[in-house]
C-alpha atoms as a PDB file:
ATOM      1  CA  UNK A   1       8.199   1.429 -96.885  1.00  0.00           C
ATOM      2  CA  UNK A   2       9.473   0.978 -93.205  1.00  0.00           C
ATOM      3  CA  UNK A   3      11.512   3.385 -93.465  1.00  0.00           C
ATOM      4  CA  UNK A   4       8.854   5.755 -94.281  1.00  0.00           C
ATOM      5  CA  UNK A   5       6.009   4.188 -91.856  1.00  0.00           C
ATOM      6  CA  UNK A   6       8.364   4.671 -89.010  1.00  0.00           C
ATOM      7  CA  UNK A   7       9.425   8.233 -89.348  1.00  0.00           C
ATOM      8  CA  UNK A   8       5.908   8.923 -90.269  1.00  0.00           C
ATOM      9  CA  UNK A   9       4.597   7.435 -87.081  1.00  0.00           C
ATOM     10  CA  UNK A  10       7.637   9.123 -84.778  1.00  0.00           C
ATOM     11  CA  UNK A  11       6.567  12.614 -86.325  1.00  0.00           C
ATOM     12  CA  UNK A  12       3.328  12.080 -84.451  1.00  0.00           C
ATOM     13  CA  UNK A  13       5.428  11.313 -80.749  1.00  0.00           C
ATOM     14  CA  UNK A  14       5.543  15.740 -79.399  1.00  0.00           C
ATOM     15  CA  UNK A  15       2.281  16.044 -80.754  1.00  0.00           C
ATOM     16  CA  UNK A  16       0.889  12.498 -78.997  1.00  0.00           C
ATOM     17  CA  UNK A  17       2.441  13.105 -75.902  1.00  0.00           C
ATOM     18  CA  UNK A  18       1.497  16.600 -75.431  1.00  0.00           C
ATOM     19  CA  UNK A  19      -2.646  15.661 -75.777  1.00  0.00           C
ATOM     20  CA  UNK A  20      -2.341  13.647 -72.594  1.00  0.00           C
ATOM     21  CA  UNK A  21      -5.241  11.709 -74.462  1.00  0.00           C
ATOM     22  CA  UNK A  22      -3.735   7.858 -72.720  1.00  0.00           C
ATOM     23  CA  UNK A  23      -6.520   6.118 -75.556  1.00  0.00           C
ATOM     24  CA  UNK A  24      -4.971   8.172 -78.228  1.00  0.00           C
ATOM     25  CA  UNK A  25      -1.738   7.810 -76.491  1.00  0.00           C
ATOM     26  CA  UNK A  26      -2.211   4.389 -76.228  1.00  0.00           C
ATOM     27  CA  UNK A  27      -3.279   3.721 -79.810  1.00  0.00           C
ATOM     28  CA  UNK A  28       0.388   5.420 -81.149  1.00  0.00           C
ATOM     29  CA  UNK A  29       2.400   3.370 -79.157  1.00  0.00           C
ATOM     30  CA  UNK A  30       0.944   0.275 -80.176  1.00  0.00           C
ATOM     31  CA  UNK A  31       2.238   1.266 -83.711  1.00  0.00           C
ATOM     32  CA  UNK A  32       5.675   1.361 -82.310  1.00  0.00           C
ATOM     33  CA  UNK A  33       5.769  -2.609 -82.169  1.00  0.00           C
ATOM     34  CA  UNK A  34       7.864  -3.791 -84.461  1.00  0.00           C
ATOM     35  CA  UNK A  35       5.304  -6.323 -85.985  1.00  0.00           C
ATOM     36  CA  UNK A  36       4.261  -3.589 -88.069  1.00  0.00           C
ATOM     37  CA  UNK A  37       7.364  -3.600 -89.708  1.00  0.00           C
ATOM     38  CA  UNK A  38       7.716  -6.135 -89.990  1.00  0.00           C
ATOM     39  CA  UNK A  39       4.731  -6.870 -92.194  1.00  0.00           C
ATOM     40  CA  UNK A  40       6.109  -4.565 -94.695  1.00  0.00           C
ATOM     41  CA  UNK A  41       9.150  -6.408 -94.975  1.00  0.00           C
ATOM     42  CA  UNK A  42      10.345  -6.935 -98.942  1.00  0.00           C
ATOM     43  CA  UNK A  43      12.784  -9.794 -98.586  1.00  0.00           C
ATOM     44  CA  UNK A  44      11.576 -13.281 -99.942  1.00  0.00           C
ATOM     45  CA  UNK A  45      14.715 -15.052 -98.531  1.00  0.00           C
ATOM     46  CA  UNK A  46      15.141 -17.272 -95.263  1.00  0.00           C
ATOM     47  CA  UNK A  47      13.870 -14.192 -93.233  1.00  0.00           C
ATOM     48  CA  UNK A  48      11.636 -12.975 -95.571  1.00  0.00           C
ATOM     49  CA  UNK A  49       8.893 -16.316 -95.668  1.00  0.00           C
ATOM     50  CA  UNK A  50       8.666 -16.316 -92.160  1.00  0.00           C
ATOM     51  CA  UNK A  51       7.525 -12.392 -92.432  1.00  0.00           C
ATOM     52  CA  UNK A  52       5.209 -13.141 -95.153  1.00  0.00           C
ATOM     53  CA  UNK A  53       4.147 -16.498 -93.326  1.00  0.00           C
ATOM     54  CA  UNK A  54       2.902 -14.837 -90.255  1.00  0.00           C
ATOM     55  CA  UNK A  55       1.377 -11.776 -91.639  1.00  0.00           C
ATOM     56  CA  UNK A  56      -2.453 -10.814 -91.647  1.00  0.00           C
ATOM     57  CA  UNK A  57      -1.871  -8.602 -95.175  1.00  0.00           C
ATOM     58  CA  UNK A  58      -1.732 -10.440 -98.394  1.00  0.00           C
ATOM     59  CA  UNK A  59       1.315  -8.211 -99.774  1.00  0.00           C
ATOM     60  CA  UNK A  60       3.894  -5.807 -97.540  1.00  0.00           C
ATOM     61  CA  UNK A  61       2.250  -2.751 -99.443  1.00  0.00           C
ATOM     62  CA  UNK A  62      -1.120  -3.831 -98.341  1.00  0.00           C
ATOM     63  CA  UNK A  63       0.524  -3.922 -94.500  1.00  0.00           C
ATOM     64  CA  UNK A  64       2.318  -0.815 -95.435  1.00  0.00           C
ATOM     65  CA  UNK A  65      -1.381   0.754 -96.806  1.00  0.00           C
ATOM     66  CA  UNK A  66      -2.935  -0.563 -93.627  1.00  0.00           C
ATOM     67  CA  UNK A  67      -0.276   1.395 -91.349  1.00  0.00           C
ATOM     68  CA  UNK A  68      -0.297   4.229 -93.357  1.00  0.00           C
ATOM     69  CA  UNK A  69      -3.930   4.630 -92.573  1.00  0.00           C
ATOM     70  CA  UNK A  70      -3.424   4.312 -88.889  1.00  0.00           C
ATOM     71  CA  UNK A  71      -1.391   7.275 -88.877  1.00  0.00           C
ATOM     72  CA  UNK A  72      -3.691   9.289 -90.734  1.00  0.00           C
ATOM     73  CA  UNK A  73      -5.960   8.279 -88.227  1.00  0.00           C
ATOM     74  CA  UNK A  74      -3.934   9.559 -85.511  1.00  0.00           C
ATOM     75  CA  UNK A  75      -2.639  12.751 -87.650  1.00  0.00           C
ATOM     76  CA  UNK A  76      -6.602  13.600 -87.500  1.00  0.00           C
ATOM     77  CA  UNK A  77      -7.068  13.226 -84.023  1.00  0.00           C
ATOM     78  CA  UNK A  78      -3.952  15.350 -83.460  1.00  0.00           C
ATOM     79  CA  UNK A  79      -5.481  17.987 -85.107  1.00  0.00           C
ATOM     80  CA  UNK A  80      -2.529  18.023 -87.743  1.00  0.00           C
ATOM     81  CA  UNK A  81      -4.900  18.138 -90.858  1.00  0.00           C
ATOM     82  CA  UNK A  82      -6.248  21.987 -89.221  1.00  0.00           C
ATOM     83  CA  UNK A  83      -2.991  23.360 -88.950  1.00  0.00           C
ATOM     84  CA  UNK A  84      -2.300  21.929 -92.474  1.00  0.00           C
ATOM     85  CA  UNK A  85      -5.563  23.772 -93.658  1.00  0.00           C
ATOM     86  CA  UNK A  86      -4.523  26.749 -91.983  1.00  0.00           C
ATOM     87  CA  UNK A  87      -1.676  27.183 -93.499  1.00  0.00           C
END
């Protein structure tokens, strides 16, 4: 799941950077912090509980679900679902 989250949110960067938007701008780069991650983390061992101690999301695939919709969030104001359509 982080694995996926992050390339999914670096896809976004050309795109991000090129709107000059600094809200939307600012709203991508706050996905970059590696809290995010580590919400989604899967190991119940010594590093694990203090992941899953500190996290908001009752399960890493609810943190992972959460982050997931961020992007699509930021896919949409990127205009990526058009050029999707368009194709």
């Amino acid at each position: 799941m982080q694995h996926e989250a992050m390339a999914a949110v670096y896809e976004l960067k050309d795109k991000v950077l090129a709107s000059n938007d600094e809200e939307l701008i600012d709203d991508w780069r706050r996905l970059l912090t590696s809290d995010h991650s580590y919400y989604m983390c899967t190991k119940y061992f010594n590093d694990g509980d203090v992941h899953a101690y500190f996290s908001p999301y009752d399960s890493p695939f609810d943190a992972f679900s959460c982050f997931m919709n961020a992007i699509r969030d930021i896919r949409t104001r990127c205009g990526f679902e058009q050029e999707e359509k368009a194709e």
